[in-house]
N, C-alpha and C. Protein backbone atom coordinates (compact mmCIF):
# COMPACT_ATOMS: atom_id res chain seq x y z
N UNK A 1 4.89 15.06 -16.08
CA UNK A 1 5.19 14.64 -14.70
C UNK A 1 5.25 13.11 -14.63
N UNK A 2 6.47 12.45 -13.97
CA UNK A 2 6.70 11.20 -14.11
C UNK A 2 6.86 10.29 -15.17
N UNK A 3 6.53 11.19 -16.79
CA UNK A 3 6.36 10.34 -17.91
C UNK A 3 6.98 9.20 -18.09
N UNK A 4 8.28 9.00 -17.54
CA UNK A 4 9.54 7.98 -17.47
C UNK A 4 8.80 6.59 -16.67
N UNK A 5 8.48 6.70 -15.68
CA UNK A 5 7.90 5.91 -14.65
C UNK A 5 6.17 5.22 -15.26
N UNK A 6 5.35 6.06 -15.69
CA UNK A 6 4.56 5.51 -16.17
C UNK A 6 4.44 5.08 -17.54
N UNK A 7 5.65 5.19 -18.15
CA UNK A 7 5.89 4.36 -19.48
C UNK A 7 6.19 2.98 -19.63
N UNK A 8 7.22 3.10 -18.17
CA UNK A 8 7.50 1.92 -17.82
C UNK A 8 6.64 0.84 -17.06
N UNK A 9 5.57 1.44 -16.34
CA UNK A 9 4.59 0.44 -16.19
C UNK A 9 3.53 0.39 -16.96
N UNK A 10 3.03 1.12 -17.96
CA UNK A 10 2.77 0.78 -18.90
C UNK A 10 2.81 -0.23 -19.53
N UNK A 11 3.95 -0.57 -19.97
CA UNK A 11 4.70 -1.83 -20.47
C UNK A 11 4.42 -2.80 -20.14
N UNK A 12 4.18 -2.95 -18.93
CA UNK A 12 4.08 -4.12 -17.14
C UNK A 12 2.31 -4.42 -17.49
N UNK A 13 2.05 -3.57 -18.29
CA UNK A 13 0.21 -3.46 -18.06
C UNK A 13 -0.59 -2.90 -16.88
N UNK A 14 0.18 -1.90 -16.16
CA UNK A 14 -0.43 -1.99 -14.87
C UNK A 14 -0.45 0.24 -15.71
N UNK A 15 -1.56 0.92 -15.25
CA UNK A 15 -1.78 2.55 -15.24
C UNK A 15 -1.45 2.96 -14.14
N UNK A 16 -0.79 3.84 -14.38
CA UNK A 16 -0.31 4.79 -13.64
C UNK A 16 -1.24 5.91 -13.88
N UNK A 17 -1.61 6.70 -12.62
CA UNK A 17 -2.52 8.04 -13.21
C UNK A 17 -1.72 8.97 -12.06
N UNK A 18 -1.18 9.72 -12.32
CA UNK A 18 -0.33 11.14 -11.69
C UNK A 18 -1.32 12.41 -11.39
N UNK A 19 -1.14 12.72 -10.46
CA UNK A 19 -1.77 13.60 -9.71
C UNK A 19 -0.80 14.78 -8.94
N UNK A 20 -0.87 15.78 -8.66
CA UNK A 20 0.05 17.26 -8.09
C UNK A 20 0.19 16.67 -6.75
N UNK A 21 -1.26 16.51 -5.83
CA UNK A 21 -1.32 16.60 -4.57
C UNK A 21 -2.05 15.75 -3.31
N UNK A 22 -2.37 15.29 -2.20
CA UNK A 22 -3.07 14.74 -1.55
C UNK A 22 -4.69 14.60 -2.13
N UNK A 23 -4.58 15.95 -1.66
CA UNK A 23 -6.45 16.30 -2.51
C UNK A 23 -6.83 15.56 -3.59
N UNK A 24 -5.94 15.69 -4.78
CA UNK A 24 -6.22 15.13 -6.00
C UNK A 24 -6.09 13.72 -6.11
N UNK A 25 -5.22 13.24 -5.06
CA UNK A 25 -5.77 11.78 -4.68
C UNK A 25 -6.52 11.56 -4.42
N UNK A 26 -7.56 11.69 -3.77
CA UNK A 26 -8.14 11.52 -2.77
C UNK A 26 -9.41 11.71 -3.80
N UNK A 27 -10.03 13.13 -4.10
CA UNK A 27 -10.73 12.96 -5.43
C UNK A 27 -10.71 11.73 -6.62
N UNK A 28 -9.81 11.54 -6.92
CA UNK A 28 -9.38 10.53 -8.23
C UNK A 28 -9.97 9.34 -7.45
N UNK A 29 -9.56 8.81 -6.18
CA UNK A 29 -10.04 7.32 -5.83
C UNK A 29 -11.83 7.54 -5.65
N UNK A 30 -12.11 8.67 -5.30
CA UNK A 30 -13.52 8.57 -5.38
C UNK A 30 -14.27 8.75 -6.40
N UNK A 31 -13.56 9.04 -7.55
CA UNK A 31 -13.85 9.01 -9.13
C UNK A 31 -14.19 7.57 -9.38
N UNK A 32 -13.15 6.87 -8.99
CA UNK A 32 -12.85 5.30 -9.22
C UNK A 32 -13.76 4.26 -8.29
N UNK A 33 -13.79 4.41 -7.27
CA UNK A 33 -14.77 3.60 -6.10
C UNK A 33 -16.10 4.10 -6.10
N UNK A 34 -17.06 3.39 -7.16
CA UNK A 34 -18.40 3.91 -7.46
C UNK A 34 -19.30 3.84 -6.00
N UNK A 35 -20.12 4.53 -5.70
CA UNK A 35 -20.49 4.28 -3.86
C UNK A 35 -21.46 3.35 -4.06
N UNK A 36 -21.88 2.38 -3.03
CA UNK A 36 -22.48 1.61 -2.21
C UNK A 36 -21.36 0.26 -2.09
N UNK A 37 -20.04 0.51 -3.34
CA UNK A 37 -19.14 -0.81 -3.22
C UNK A 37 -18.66 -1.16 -1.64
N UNK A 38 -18.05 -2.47 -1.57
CA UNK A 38 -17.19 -3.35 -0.42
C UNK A 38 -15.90 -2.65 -0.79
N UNK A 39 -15.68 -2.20 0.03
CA UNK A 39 -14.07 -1.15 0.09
C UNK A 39 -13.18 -1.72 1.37
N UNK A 40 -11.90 -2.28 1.14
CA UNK A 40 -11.05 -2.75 2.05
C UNK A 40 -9.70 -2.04 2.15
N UNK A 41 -9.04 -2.52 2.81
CA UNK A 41 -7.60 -1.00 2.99
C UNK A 41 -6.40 -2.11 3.82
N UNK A 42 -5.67 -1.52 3.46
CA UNK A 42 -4.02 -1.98 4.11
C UNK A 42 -4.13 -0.73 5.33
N UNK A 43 -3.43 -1.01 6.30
CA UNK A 43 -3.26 -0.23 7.49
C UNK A 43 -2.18 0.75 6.24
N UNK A 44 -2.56 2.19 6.26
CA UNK A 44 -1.55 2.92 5.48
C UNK A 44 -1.51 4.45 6.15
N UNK A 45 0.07 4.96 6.55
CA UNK A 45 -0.29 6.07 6.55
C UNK A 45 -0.46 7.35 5.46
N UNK A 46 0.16 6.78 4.38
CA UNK A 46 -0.08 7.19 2.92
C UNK A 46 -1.81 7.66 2.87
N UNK A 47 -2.64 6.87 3.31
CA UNK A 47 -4.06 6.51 2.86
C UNK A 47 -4.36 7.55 4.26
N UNK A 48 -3.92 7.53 5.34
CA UNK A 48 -4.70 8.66 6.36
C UNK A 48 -4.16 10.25 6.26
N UNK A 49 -3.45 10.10 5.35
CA UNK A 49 -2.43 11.78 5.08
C UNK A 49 -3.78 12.23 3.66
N UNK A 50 -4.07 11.17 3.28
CA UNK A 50 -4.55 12.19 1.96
C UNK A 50 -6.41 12.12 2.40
N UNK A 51 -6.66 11.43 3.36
CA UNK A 51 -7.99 11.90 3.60
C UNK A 51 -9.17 10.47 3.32
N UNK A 52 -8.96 10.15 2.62
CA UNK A 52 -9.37 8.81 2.38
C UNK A 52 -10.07 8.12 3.03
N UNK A 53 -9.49 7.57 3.82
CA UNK A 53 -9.98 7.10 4.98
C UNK A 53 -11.82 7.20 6.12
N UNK A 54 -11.02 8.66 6.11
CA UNK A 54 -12.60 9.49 6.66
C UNK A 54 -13.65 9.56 5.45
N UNK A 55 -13.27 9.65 4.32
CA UNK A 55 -14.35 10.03 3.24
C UNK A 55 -14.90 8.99 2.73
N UNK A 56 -13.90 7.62 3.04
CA UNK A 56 -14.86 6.35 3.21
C UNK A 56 -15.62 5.88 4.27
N UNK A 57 -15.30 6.08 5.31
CA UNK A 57 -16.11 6.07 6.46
C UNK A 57 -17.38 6.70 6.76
N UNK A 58 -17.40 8.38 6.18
CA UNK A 58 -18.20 8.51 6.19
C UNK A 58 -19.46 8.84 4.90
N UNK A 59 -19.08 7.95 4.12
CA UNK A 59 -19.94 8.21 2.52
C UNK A 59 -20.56 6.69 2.68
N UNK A 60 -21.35 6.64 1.37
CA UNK A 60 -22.30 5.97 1.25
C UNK A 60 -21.63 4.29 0.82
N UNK A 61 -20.48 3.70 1.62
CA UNK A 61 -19.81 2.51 1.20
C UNK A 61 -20.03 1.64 2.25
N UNK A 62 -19.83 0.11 2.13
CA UNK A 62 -19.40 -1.03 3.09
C UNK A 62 -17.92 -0.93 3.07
N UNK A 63 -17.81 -0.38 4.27
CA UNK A 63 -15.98 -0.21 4.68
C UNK A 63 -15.38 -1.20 5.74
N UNK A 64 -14.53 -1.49 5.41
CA UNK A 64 -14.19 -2.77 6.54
C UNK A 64 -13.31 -1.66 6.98
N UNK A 65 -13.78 -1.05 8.17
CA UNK A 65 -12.72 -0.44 8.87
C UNK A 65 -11.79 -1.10 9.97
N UNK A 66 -10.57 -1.37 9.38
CA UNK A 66 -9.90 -1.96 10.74
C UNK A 66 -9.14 -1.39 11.47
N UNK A 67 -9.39 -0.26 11.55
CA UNK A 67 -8.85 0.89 12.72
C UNK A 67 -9.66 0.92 13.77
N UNK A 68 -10.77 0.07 13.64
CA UNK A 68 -11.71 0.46 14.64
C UNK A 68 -11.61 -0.81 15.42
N UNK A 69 -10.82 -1.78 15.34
CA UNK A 69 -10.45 -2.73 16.16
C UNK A 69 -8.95 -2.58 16.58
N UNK A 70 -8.66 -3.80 17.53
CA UNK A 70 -7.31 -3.47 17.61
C UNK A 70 -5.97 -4.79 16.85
N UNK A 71 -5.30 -4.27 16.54
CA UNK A 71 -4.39 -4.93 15.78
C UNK A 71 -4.29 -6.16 15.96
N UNK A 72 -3.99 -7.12 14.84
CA UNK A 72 -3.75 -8.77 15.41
C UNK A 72 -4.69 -9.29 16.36
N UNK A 73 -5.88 -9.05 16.16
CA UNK A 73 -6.54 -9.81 16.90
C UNK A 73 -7.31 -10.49 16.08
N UNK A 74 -8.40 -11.45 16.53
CA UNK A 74 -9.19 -12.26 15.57
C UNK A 74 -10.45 -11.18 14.51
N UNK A 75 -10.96 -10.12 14.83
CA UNK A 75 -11.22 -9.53 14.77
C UNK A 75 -10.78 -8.74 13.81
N UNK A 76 -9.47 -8.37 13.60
CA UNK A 76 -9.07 -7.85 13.12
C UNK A 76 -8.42 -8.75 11.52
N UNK A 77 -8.70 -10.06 11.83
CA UNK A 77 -7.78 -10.73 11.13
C UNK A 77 -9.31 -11.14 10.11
N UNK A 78 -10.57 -11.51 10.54
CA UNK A 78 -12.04 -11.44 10.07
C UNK A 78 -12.07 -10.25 9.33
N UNK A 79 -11.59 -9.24 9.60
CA UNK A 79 -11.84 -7.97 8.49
C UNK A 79 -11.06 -8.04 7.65
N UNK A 80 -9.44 -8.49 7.95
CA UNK A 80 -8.34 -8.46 6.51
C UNK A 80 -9.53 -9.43 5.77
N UNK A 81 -9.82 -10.81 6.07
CA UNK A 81 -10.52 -11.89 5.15
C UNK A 81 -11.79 -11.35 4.50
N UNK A 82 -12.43 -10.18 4.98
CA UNK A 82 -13.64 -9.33 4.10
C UNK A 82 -13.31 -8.69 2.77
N UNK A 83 -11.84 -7.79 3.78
CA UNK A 83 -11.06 -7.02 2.74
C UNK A 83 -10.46 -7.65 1.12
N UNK A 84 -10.09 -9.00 1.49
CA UNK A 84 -9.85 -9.60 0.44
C UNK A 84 -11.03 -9.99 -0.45
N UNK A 85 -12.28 -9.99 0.08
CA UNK A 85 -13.41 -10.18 -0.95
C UNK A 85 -14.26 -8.90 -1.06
N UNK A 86 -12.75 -7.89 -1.30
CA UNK A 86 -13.94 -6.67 -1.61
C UNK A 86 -14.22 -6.54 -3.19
N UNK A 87 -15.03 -5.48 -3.39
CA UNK A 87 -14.80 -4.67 -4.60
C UNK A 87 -13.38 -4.06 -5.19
N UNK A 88 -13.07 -3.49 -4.14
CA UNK A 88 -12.27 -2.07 -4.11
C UNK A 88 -11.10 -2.26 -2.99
N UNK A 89 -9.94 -2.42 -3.38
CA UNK A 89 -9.13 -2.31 -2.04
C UNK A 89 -8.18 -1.61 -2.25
N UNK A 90 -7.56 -0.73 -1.10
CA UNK A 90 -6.56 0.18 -1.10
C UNK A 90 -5.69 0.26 0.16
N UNK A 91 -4.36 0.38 -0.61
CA UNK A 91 -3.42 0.22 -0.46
C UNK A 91 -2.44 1.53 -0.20
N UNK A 92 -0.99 1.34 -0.08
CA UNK A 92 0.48 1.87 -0.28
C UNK A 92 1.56 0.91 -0.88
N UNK A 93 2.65 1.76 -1.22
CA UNK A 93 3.48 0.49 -1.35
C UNK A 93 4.66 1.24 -0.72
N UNK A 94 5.48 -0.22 0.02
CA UNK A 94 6.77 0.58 -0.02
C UNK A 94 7.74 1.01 -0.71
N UNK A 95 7.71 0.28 -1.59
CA UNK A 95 8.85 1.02 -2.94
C UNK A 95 7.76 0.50 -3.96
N UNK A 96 8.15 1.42 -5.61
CA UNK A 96 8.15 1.10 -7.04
C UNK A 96 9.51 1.76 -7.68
N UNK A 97 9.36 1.07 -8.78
CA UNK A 97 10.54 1.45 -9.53
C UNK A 97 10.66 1.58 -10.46
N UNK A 98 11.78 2.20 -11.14
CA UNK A 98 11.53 2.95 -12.20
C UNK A 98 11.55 2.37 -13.30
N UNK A 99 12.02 0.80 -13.15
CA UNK A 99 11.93 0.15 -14.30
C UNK A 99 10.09 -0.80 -14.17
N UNK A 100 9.43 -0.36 -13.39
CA UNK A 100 8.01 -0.44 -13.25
C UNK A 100 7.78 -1.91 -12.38
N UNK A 101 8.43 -1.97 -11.71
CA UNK A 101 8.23 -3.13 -10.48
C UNK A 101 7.57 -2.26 -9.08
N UNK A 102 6.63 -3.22 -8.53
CA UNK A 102 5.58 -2.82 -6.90
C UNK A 102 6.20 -3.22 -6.07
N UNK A 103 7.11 -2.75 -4.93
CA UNK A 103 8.30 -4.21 -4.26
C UNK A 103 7.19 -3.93 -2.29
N UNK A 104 6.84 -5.14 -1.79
CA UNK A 104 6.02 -4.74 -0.92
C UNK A 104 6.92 -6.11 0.24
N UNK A 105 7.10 -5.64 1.73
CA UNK A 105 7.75 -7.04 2.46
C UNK A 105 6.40 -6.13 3.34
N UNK A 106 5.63 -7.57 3.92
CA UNK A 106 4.49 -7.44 5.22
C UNK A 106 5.01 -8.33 6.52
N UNK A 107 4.28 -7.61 7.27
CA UNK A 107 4.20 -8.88 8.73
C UNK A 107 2.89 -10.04 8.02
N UNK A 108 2.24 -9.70 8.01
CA UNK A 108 0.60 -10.80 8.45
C UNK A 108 0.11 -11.26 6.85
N UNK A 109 1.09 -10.22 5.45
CA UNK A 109 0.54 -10.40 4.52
C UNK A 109 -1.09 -10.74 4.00
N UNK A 110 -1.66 -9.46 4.77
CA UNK A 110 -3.08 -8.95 4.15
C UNK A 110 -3.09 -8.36 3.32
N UNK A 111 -1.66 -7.47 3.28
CA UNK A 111 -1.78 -6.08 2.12
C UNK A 111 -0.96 -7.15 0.78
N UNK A 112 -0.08 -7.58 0.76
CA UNK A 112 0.52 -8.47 -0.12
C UNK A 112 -0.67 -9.55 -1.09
N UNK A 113 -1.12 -10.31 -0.25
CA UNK A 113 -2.12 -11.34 -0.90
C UNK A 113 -3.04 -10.41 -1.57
N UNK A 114 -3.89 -9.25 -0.87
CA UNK A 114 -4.87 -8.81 -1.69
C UNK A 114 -4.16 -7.85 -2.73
N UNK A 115 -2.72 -7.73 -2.70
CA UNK A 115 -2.51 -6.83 -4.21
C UNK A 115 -2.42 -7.66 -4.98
N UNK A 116 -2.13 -9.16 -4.84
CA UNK A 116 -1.79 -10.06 -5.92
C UNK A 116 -3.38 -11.02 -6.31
N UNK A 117 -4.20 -10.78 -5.33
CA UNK A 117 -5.70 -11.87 -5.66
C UNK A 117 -6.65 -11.82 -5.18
N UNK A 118 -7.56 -11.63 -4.81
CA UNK A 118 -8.96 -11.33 -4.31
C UNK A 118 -9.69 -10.10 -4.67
N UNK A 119 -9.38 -9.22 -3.83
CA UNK A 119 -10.16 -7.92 -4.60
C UNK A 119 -11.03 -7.48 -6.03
N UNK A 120 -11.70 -7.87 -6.46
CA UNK A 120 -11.81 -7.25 -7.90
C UNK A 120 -10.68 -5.95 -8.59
N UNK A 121 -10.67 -5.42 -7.63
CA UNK A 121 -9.89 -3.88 -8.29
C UNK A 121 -8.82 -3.57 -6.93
N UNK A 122 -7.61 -3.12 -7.15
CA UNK A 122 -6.70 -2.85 -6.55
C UNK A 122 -6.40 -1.66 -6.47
N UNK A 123 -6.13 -0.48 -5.66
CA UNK A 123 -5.22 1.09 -6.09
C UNK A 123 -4.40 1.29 -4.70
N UNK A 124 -3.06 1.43 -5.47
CA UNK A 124 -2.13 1.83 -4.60
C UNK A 124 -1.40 3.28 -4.99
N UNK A 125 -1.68 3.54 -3.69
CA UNK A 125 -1.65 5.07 -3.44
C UNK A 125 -0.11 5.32 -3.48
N UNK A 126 0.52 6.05 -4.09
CA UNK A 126 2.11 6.21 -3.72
C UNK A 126 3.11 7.43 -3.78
N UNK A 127 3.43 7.99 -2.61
CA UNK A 127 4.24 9.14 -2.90
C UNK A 127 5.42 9.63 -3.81
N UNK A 128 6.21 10.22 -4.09
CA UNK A 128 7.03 10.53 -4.86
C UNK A 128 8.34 10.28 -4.16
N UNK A 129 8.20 9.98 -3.00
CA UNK A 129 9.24 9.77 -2.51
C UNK A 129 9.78 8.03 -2.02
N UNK A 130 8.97 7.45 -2.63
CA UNK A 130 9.03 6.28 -2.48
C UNK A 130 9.26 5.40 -3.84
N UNK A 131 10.07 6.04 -4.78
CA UNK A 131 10.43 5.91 -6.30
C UNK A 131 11.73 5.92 -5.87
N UNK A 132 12.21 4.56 -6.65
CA UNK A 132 13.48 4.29 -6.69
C UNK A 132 14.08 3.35 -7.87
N UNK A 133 15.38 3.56 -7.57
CA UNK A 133 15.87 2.93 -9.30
C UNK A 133 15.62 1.77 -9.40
N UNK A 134 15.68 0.16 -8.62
CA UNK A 134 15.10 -0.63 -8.88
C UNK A 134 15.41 -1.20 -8.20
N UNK A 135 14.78 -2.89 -8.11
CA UNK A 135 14.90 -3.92 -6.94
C UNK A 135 15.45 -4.13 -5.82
N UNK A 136 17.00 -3.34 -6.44
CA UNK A 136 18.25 -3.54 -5.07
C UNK A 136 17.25 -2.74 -4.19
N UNK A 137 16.86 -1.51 -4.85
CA UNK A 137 17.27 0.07 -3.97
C UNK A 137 15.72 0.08 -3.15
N UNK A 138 14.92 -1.15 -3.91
CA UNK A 138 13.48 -1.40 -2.97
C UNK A 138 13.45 -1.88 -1.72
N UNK A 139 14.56 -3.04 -2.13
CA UNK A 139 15.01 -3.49 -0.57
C UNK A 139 15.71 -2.99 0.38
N UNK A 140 16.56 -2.00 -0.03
CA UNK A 140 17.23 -1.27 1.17
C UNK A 140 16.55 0.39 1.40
N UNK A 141 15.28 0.19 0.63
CA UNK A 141 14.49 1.05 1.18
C UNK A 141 13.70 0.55 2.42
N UNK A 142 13.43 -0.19 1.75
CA UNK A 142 12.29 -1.16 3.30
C UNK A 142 13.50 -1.46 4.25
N UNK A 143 14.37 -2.12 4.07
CA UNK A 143 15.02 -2.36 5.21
C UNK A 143 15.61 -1.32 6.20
N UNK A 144 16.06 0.02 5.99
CA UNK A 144 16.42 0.82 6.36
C UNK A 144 15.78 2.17 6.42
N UNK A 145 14.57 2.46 5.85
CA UNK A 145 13.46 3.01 5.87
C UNK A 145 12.21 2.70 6.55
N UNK A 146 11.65 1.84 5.47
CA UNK A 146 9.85 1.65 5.47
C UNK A 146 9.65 0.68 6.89
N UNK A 147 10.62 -0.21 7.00
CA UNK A 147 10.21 -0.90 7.96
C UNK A 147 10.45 -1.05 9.59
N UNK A 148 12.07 -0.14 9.50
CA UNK A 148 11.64 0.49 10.97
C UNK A 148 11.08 1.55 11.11
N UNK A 149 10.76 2.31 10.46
CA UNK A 149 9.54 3.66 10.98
C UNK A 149 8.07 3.11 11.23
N UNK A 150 7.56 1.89 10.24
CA UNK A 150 6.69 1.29 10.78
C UNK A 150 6.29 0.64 11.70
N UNK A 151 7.79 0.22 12.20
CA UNK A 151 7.91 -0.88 13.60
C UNK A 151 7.28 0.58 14.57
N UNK A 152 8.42 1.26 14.42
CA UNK A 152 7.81 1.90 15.42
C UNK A 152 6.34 3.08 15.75
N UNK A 153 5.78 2.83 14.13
CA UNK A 153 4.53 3.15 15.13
C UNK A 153 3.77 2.22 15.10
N UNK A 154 3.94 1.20 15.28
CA UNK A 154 3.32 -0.41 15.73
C UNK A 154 3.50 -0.28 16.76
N UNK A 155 4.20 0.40 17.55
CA UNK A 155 4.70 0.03 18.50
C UNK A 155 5.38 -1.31 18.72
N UNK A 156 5.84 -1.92 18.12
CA UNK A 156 6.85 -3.38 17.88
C UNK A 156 8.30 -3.30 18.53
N UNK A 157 7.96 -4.23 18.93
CA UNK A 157 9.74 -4.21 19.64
C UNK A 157 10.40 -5.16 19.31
N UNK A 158 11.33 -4.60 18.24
CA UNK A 158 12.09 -5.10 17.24
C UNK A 158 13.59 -4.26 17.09
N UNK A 159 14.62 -4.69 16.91
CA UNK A 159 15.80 -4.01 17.33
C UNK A 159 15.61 -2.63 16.24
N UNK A 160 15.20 -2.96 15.09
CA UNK A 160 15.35 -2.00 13.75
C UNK A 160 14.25 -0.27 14.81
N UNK A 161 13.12 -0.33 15.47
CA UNK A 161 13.13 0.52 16.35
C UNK A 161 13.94 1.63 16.97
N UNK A 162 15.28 0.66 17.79
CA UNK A 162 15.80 1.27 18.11
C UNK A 162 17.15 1.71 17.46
N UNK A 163 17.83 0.71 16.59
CA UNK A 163 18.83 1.17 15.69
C UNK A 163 18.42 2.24 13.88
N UNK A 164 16.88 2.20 13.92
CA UNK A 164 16.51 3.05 12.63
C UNK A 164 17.61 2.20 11.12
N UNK A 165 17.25 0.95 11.18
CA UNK A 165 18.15 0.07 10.22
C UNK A 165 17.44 -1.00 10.44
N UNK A 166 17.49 -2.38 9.65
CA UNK A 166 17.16 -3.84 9.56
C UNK A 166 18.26 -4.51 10.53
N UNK A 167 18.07 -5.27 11.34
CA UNK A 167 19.09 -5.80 11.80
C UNK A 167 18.61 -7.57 11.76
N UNK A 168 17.89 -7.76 10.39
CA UNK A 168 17.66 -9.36 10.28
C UNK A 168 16.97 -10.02 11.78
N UNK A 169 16.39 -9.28 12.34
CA UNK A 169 15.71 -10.44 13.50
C UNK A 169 15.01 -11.57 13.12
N UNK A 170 14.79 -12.33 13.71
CA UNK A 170 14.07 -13.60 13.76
C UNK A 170 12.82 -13.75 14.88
N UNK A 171 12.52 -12.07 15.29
CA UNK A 171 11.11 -12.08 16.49
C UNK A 171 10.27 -11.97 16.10
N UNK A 172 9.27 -12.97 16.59
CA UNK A 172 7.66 -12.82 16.48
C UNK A 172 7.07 -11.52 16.01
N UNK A 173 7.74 -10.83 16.10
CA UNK A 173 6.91 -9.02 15.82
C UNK A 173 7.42 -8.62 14.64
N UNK A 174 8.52 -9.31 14.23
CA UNK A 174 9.00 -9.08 12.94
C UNK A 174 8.15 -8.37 12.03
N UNK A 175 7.99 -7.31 11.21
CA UNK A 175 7.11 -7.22 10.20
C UNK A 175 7.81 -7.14 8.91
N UNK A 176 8.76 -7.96 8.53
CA UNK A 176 9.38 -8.30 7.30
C UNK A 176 9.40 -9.98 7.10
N UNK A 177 8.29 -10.41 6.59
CA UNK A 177 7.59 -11.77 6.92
C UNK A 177 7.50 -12.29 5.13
N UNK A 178 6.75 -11.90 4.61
CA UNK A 178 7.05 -11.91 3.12
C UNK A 178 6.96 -10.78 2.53
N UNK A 179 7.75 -10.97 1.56
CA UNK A 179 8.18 -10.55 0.27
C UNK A 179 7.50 -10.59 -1.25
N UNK A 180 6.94 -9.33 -1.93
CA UNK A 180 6.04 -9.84 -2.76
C UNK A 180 6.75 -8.61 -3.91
N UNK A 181 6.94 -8.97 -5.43
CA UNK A 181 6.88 -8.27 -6.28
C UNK A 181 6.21 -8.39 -7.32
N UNK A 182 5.20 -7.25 -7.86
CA UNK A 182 4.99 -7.31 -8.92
C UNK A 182 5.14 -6.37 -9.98
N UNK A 183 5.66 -7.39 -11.14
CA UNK A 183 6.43 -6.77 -11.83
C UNK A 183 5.68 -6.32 -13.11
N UNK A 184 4.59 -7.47 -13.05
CA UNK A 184 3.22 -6.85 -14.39
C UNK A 184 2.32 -7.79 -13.78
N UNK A 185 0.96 -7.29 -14.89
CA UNK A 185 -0.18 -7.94 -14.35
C UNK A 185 -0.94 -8.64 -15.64
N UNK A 186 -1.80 -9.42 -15.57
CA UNK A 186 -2.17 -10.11 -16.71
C UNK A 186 -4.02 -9.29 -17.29
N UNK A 187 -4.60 -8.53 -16.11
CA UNK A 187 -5.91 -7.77 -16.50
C UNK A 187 -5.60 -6.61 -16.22
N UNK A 188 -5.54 -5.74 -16.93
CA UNK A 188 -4.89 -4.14 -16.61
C UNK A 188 -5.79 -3.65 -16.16
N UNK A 189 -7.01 -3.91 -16.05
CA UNK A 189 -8.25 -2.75 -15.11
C UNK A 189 -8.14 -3.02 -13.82
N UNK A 190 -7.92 -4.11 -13.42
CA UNK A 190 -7.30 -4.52 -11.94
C UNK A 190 -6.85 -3.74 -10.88
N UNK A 191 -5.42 -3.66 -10.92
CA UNK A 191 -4.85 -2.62 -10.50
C UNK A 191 -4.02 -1.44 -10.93
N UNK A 192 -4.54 -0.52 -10.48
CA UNK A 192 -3.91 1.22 -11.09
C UNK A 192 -3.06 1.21 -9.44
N UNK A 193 -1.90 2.24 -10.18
CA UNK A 193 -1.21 3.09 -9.38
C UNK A 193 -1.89 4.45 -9.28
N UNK A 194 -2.27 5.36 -8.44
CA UNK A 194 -1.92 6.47 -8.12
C UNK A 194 -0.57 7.25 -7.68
N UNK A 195 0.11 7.97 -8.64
CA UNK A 195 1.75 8.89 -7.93
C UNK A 195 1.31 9.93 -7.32
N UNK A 196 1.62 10.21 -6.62
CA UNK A 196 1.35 11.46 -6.10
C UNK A 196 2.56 12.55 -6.00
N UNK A 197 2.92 13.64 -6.49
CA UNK A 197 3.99 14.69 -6.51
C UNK A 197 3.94 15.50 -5.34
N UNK A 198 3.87 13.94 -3.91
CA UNK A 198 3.99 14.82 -2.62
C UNK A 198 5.32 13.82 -2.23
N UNK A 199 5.78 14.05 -0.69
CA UNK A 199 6.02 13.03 -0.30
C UNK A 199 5.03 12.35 1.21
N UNK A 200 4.87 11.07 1.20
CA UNK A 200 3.74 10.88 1.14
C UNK A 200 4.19 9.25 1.94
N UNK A 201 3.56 8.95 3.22
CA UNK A 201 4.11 7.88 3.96
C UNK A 201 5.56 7.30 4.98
N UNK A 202 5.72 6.51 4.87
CA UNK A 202 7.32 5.70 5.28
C UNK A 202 7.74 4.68 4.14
């Protein structure tokens, strides 16, 4: 399952570990996140489909939950800055590819900075349906995919909302702000991929 895909990041230095289903995600990261660690998270719906979420909340961890505030606020922006000095942080991505590139565009770049530096350990959670042939096909995934379905459950009012496409805005609510790829890593215990053989997010 996937052998093609995790050969190729292989290569990159980054593990791939493949899994059937939600569940078996969800198990595997708690294999990996030894309990009493600092555990931080990207707003993901990838990460609330497979359970995660609740099983950090309610187990024996320091969770920076930022669901429990409300978006963009100072508050909220004090927990991304925890999140980045966690143990353990978890993630989604919007595209990978098959030639073993992570292709991620954010609004506020919390989830971006901490895949590339802070965290001790990184895992990004990723569906099967979010595999694509490479760089081009990352970006016109996000642009015409990942990032207006996200606008809109941001509730963001951003034209891509209402046309379900990128239409290049230049508004404050924008959430295509930077652009981050990584294409390998230099400490391979760092960050692992999880695939998952669901489909799984936006």
């Amino acid at each position: 399952m996937f052998e093609d895909i995790i050969n190729a990041f292989k290569k990159k230095n980054i593990d791939v570990i493949a899994v059937k289903n939600s569940e078996e995600a969800c198990k595997k990261i708690l294999e990996l996140v030894p309990l009493k660690s600092k555990v931080g998270y990207s707003g993901s719906v990838t990460l609330e489909k497979i359970g995660i979420l609740d099983k950090l909340r309610n187990g024996d961890y320091v969770f920076y939950d930022r669901d429990k505030v409300r978006k963009y606020t100072n508050e909220s922006y004090q927990l991304g800055h925890l999140a980045q000095h966690a143990d353990y942080f978890l993630s989604s991505s919007n595209a990978i590819t098959k030639d073993g590139k992570i292709v991620n565009r954010d609004r506020t770049g919390n989830r971006v900075s901490s895949m590339i530096y802070g965290p001790e350990h990184v895992i990004i959670v990723v569906g099967k349906n979010k595999i694509v042939k490479d760089y081009d096909a990352a970006i016109e995934r996000i642009r015409n995919v990942a990032a207006p379905m996200n606008a809109k459950r941001l509730k963001l009012n951003t034209p891509c909302v209402k046309t379900g496409k990128c239409m290049d805005c230049l508004l404050p609510e924008s959430i295509c702000c930077s652009t981050v790829i990584i294409d390998k890593q230099a400490n391979k215990e760092r960050l692992k991929i999880i695939l998952v053989n669901e489909d799984l997010g936006y």
